[in-house]
C-alpha atoms as a PDB file:
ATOM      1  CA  UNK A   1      73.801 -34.750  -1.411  1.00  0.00           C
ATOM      2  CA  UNK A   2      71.738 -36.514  -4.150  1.00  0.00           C
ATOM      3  CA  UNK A   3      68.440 -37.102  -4.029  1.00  0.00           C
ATOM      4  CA  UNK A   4      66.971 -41.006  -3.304  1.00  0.00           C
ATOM      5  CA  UNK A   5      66.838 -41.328  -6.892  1.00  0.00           C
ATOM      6  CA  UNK A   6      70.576 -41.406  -8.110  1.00  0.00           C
ATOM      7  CA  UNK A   7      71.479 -41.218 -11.709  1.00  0.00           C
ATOM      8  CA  UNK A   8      72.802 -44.633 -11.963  1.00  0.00           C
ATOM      9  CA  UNK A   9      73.458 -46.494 -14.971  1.00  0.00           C
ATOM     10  CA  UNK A  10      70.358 -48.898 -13.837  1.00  0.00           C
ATOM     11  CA  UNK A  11      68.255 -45.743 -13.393  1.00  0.00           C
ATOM     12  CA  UNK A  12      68.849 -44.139 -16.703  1.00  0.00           C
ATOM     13  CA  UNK A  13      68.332 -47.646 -18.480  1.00  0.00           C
ATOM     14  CA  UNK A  14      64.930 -48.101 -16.240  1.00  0.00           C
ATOM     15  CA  UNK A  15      63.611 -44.628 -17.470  1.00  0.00           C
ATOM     16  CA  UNK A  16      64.912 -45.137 -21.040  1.00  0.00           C
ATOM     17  CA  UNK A  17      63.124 -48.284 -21.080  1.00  0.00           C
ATOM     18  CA  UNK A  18      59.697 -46.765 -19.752  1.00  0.00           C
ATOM     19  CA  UNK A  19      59.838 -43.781 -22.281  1.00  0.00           C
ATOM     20  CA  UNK A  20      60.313 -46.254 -24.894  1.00  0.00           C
ATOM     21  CA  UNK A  21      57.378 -48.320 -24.503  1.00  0.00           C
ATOM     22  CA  UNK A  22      55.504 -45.119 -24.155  1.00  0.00           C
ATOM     23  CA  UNK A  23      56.785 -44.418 -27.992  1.00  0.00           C
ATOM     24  CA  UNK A  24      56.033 -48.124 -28.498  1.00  0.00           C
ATOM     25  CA  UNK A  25      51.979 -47.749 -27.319  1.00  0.00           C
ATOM     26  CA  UNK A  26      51.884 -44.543 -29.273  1.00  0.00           C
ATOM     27  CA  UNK A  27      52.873 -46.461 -32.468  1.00  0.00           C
ATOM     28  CA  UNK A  28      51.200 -49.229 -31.656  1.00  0.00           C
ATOM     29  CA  UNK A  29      47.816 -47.651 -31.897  1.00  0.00           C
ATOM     30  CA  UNK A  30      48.653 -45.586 -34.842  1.00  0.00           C
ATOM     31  CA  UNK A  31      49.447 -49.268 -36.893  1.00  0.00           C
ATOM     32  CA  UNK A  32      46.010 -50.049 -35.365  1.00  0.00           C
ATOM     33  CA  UNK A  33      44.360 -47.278 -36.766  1.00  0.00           C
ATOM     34  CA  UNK A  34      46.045 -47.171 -40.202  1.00  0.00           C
ATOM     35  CA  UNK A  35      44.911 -51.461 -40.329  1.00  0.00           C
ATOM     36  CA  UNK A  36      41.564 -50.574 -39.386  1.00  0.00           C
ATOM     37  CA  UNK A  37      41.255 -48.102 -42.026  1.00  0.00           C
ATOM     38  CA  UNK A  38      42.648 -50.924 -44.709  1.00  0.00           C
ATOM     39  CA  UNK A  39      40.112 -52.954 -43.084  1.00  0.00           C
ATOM     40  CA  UNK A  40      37.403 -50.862 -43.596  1.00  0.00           C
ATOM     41  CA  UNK A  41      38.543 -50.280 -47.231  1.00  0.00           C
ATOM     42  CA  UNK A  42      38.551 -54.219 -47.743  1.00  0.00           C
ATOM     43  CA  UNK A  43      35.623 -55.028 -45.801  1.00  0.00           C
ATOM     44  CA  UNK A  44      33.177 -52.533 -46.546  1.00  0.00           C
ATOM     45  CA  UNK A  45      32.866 -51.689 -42.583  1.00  0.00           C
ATOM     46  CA  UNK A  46      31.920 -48.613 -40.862  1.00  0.00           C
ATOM     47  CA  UNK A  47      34.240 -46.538 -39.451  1.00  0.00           C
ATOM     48  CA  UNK A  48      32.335 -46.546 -36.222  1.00  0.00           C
ATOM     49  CA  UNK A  49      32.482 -50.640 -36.402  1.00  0.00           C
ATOM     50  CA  UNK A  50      36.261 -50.435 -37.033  1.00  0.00           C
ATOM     51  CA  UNK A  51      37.140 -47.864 -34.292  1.00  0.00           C
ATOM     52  CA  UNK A  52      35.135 -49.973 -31.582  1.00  0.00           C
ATOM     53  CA  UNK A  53      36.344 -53.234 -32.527  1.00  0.00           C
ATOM     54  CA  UNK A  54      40.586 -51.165 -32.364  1.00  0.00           C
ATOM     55  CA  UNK A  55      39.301 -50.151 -28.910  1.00  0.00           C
ATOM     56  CA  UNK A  56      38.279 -53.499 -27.574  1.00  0.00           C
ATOM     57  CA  UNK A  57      41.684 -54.707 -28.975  1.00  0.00           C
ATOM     58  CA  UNK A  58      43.214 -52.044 -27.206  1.00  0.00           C
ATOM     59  CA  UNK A  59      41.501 -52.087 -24.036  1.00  0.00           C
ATOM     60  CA  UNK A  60      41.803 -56.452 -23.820  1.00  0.00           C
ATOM     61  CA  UNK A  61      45.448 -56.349 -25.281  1.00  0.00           C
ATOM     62  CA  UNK A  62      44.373 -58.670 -27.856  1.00  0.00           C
ATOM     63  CA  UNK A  63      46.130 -59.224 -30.969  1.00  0.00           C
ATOM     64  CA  UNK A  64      44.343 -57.255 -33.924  1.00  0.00           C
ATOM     65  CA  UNK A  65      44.455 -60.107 -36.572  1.00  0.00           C
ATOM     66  CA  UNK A  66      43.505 -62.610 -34.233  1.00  0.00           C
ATOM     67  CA  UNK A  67      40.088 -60.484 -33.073  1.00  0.00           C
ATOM     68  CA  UNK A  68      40.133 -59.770 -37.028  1.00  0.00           C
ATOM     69  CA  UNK A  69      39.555 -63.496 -37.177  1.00  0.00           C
ATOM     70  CA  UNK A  70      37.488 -63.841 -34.297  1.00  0.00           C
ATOM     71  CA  UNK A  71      34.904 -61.476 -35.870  1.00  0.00           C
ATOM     72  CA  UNK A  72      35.507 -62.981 -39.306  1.00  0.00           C
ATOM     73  CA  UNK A  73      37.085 -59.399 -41.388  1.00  0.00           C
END
């Protein structure tokens, strides 16, 4: 007998979609990272500035070039 989780075609597309916006996040923060550091490069910021404003973007799910405008980079 299978167990309560059968390998449906829902399932697999359920679990496919969850791994994929795992790999999604993952990049996500690595495009923040690499725009902070062209940031920084532009702006003259810190690195320190620049990794706490990516966090609060992070953290608030807020669009990096709209806090980039916000805080005026």
């Amino acid at each position: 007998m299978m167990g309560v989780i059968e390998a449906n075609p829902i399932n697999v597309l359920l679990y496919e979609v969850r791994e994929m916006k795992k790999r999604l996040d993952e990049v996500e923060k690595e495009l923040l990272k690499l725009n902070a550091k062209l940031v920084e490069e532009e702006a003259g910021e810190s690195l320190e500035e620049i990794e706490a404003l990516e966090e609060e973007a992070l953290k608030n799910g807020t669009c990096w070039e709209e806090l980039k405008k916000e805080l005026e980079l």
